[in-house]
C-alpha atoms as a PDB file:
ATOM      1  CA  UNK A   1      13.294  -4.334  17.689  1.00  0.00           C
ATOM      2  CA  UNK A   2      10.533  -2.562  17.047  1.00  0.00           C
ATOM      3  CA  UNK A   3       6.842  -3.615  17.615  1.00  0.00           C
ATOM      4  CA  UNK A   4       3.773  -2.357  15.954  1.00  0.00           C
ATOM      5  CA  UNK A   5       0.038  -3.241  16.940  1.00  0.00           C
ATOM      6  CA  UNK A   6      -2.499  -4.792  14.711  1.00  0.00           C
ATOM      7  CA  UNK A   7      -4.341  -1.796  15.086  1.00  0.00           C
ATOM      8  CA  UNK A   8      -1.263   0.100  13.653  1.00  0.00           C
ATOM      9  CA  UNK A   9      -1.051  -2.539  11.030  1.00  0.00           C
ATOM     10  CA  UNK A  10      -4.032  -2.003   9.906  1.00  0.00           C
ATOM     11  CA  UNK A  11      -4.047   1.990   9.987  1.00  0.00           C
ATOM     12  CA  UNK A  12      -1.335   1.492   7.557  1.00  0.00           C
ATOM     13  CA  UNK A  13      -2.696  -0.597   5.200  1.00  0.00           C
ATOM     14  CA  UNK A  14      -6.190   1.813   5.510  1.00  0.00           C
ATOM     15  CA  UNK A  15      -3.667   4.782   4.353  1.00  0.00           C
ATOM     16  CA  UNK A  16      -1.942   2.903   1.868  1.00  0.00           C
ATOM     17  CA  UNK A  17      -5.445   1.342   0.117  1.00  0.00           C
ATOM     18  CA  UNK A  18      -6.178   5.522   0.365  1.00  0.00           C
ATOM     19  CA  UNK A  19      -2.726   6.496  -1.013  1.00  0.00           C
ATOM     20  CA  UNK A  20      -2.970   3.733  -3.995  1.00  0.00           C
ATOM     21  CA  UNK A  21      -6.343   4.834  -5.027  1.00  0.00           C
ATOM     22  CA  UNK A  22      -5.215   8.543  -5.268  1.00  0.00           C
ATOM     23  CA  UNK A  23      -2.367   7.417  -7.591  1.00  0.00           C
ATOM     24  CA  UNK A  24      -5.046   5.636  -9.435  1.00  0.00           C
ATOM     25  CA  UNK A  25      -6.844   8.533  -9.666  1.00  0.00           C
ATOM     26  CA  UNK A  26      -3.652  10.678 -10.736  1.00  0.00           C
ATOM     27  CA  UNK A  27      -3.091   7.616 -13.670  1.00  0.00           C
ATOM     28  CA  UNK A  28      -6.145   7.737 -15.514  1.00  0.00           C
ATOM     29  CA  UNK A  29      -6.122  11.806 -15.370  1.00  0.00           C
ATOM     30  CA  UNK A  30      -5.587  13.336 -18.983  1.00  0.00           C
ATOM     31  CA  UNK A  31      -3.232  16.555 -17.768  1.00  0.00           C
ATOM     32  CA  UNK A  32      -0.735  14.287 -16.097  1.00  0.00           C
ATOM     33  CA  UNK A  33       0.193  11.807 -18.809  1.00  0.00           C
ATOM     34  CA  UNK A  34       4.166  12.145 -18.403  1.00  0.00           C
ATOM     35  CA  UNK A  35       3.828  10.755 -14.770  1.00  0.00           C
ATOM     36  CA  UNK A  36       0.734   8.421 -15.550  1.00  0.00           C
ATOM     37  CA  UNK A  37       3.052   5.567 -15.335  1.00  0.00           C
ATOM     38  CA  UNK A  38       4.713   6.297 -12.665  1.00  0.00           C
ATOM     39  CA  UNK A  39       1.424   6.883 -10.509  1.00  0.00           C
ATOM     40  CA  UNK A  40       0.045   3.736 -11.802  1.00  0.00           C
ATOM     41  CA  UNK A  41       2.887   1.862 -10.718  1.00  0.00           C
ATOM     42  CA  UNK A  42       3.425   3.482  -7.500  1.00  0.00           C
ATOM     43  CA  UNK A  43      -0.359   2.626  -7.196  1.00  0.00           C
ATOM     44  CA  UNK A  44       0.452  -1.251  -7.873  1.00  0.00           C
ATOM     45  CA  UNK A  45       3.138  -0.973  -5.195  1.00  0.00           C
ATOM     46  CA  UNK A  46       1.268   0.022  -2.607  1.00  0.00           C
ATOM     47  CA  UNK A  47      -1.479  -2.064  -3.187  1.00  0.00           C
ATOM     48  CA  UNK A  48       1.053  -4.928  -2.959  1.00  0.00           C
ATOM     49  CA  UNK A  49       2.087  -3.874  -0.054  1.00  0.00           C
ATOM     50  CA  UNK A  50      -0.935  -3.504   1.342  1.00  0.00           C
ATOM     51  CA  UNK A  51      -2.153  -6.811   0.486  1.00  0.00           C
ATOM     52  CA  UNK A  52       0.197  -8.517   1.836  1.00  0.00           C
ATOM     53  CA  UNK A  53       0.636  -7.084   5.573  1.00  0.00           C
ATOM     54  CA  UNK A  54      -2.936  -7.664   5.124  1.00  0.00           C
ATOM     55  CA  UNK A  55      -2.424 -11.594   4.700  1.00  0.00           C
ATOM     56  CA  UNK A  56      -0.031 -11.570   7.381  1.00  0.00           C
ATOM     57  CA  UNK A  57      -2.622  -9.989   9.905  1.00  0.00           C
ATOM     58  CA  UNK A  58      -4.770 -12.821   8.493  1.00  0.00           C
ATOM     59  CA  UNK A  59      -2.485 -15.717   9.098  1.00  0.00           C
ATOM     60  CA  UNK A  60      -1.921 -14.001  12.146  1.00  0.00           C
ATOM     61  CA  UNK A  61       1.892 -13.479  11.494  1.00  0.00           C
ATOM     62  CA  UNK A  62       4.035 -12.362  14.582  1.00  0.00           C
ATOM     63  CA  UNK A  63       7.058 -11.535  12.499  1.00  0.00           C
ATOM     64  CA  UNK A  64       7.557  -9.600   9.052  1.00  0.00           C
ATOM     65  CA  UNK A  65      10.955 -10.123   7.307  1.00  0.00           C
ATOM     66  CA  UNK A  66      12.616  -6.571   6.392  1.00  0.00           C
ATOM     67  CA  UNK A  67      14.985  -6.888   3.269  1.00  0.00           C
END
């Protein structure tokens, strides 16, 4: 099993927030339209992500299901 930290937890959901703006950023660019869809929905997925390891550090959640 592994184990992660909140701190580590929370490092990842600082570089994801980071990593979803970027590909925000990269969207709304006018040179990159063929991927602008892509970026905004890799965006959307990270911010999902993000959001919710960030309601399990909330709810203080000592186990996250892997699919």
């Amino acid at each position: 099993m592994q184990k992660f930290t909140k701190i580590e937890i929370s490092w990842i959901i600082i570089e994801l927030d980071k990593a979803a703006a970027e590909l925000s950023r990269l969207a709304n660019e006018p040179n990159d339209r063929d991927f602008s869809k892509m970026y905004r929905l890799r965006s959307e997925q990270y911010a999902d992500i993000s959001r919710r390891l960030r309601l399990a550090l909330k709810k203080g959640s000592k186990r996250i299901e892997i699919k």
